[in-house]
Protein backbone atom coordinates (compact mmCIF):
# COMPACT_ATOMS: atom_id res chain seq x y z
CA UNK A 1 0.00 0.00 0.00
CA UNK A 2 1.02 3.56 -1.09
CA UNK A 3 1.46 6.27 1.61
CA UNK A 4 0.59 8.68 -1.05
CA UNK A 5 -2.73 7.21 -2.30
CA UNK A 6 -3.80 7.56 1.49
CA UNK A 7 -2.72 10.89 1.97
CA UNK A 8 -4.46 12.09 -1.14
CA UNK A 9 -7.51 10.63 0.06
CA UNK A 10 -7.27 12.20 3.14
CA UNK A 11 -7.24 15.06 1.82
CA UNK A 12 -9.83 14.81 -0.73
CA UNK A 13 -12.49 13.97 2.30
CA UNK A 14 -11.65 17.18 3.34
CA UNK A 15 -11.60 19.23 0.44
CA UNK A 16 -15.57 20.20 0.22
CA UNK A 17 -14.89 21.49 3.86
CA UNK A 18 -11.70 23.56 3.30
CA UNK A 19 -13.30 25.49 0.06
CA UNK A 20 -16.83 26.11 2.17
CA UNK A 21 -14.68 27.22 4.83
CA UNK A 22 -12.62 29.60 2.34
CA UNK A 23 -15.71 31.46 1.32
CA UNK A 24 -17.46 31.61 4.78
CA UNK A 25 -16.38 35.56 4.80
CA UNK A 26 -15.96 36.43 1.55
CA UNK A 27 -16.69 35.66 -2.41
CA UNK A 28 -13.52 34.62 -4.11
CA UNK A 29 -12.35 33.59 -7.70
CA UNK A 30 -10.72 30.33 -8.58
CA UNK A 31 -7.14 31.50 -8.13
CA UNK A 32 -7.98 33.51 -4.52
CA UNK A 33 -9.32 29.96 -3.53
CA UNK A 34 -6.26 27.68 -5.08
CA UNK A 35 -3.74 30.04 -3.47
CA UNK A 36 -5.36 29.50 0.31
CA UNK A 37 -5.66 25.98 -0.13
CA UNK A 38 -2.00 25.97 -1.34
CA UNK A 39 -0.80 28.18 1.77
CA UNK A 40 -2.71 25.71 3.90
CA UNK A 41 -0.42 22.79 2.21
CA UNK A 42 -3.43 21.71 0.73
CA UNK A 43 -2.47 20.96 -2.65
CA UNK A 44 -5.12 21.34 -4.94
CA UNK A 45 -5.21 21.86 -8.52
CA UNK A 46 -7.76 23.59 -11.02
CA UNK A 47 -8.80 20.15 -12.58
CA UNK A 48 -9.99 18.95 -9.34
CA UNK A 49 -11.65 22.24 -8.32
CA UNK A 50 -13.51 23.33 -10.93
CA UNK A 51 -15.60 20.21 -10.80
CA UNK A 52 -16.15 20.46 -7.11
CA UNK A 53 -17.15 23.44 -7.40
CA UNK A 54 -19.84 22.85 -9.90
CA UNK A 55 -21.14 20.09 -7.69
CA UNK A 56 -21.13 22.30 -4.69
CA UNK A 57 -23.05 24.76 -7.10
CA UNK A 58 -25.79 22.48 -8.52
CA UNK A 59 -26.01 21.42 -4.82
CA UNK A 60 -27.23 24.94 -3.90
CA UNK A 61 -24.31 25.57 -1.54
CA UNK A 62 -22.55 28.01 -3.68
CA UNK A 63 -24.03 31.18 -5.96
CA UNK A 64 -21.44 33.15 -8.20
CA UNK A 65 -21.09 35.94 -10.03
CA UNK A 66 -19.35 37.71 -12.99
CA UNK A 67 -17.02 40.48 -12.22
CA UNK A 68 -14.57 42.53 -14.70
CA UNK A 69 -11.15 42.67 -13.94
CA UNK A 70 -8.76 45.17 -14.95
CA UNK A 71 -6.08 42.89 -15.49
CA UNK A 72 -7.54 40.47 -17.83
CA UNK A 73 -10.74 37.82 -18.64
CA UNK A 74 -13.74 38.72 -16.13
CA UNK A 75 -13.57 36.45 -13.22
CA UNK A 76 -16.24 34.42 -11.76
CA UNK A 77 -16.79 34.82 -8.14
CA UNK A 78 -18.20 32.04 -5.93
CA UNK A 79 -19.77 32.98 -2.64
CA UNK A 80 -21.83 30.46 -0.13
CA UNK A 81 -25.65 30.82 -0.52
CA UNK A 82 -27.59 30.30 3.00
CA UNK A 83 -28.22 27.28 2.30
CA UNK A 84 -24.22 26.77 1.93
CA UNK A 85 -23.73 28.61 5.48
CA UNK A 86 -25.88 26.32 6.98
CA UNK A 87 -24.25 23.09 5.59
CA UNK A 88 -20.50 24.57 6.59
CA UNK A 89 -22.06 25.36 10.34
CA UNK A 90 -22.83 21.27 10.57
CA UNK A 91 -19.68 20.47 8.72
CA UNK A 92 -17.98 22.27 10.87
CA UNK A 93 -19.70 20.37 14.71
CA UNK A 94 -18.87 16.91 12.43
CA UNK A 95 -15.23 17.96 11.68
CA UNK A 96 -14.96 19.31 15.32
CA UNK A 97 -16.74 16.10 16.68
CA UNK A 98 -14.35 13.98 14.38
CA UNK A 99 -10.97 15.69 15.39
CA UNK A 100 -11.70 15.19 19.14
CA UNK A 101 -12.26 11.54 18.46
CA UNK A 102 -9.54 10.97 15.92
CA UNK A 103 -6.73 12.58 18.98
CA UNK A 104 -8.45 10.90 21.61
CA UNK A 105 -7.81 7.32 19.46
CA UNK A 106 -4.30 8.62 18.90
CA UNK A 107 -3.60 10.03 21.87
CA UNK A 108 -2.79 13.53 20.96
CA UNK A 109 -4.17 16.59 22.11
CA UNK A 110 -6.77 18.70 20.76
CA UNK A 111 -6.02 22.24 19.85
C-alpha cells in the first residue's frame, strides 16, 4: 500500500470542507481559492476544483457571479448561498466532533 494514495484521500475527504470554509467571509475567484488551499499545504489543482465546485453549485451551496477585472478575462466569483452557510455550520460540529475523536484514538491533544 502507497502512503501517497492515502494521503491524497485524506485530503480529498476534506476538500468540500476547506473550500466552504474559504468562502465563509468572503466571495472569491478560482485563483484567490487555489492560493489559500496551497498556503494551507493543501495541494489542490484547477482540474480537481472546478468540478467540485460545480457540484457544490448544482447542490445549492454556492451562488457566483461575474465580475470585470482590470487585469484580464472577467472572473467568476463564488460565494456560499444560506443554504451553503448552513451546511459549513454542521460540517464544521462533524469535523470538530471527528478531530476530538480521531486525537483521543491517537492520543494527541486537541487544539
Amino acid at each position: 500500500m502507497k502512503i501517497e494514495n492515502t494521503k491524497a484521500q485524506m485530503r480529498k475527504g476534506v476538500l468540500e470542507y476547506c473550500i466552504l470554509s474559504v468562502l465563509k467571509d468572503d466571495d472569491a475567484y478560482v485563483a484567490e481559492i487555489l492560493d489559500t488551499l496551497k498556503d494551507a499545504k493543501l495541494l489542490v489543482v484547477e482540474g480537481t476544483i472546478y468540478p467540485l465546485l460545480t457540484r457544490l453549485k448544482n447542490a445549492g451551496l454556492l451562488n457566483y457571479r461575474w465580475e470585470e477585472s482590470t487585469s484580464g478575462p472577467p472572473r467568476k466569483y463564488y460565494g456560499l448561498t444560506e443554504t451553503g452557510q448552513l451546511f459549513l455550520k454542521e460540517l464544521t460540529t462533524t469535523w470538530d466532533e471527528l478531530r476530538h475523536a480521531v486525537n483521543m484514538v491517537t492520543n494527541t491533544k486537541s487544539n
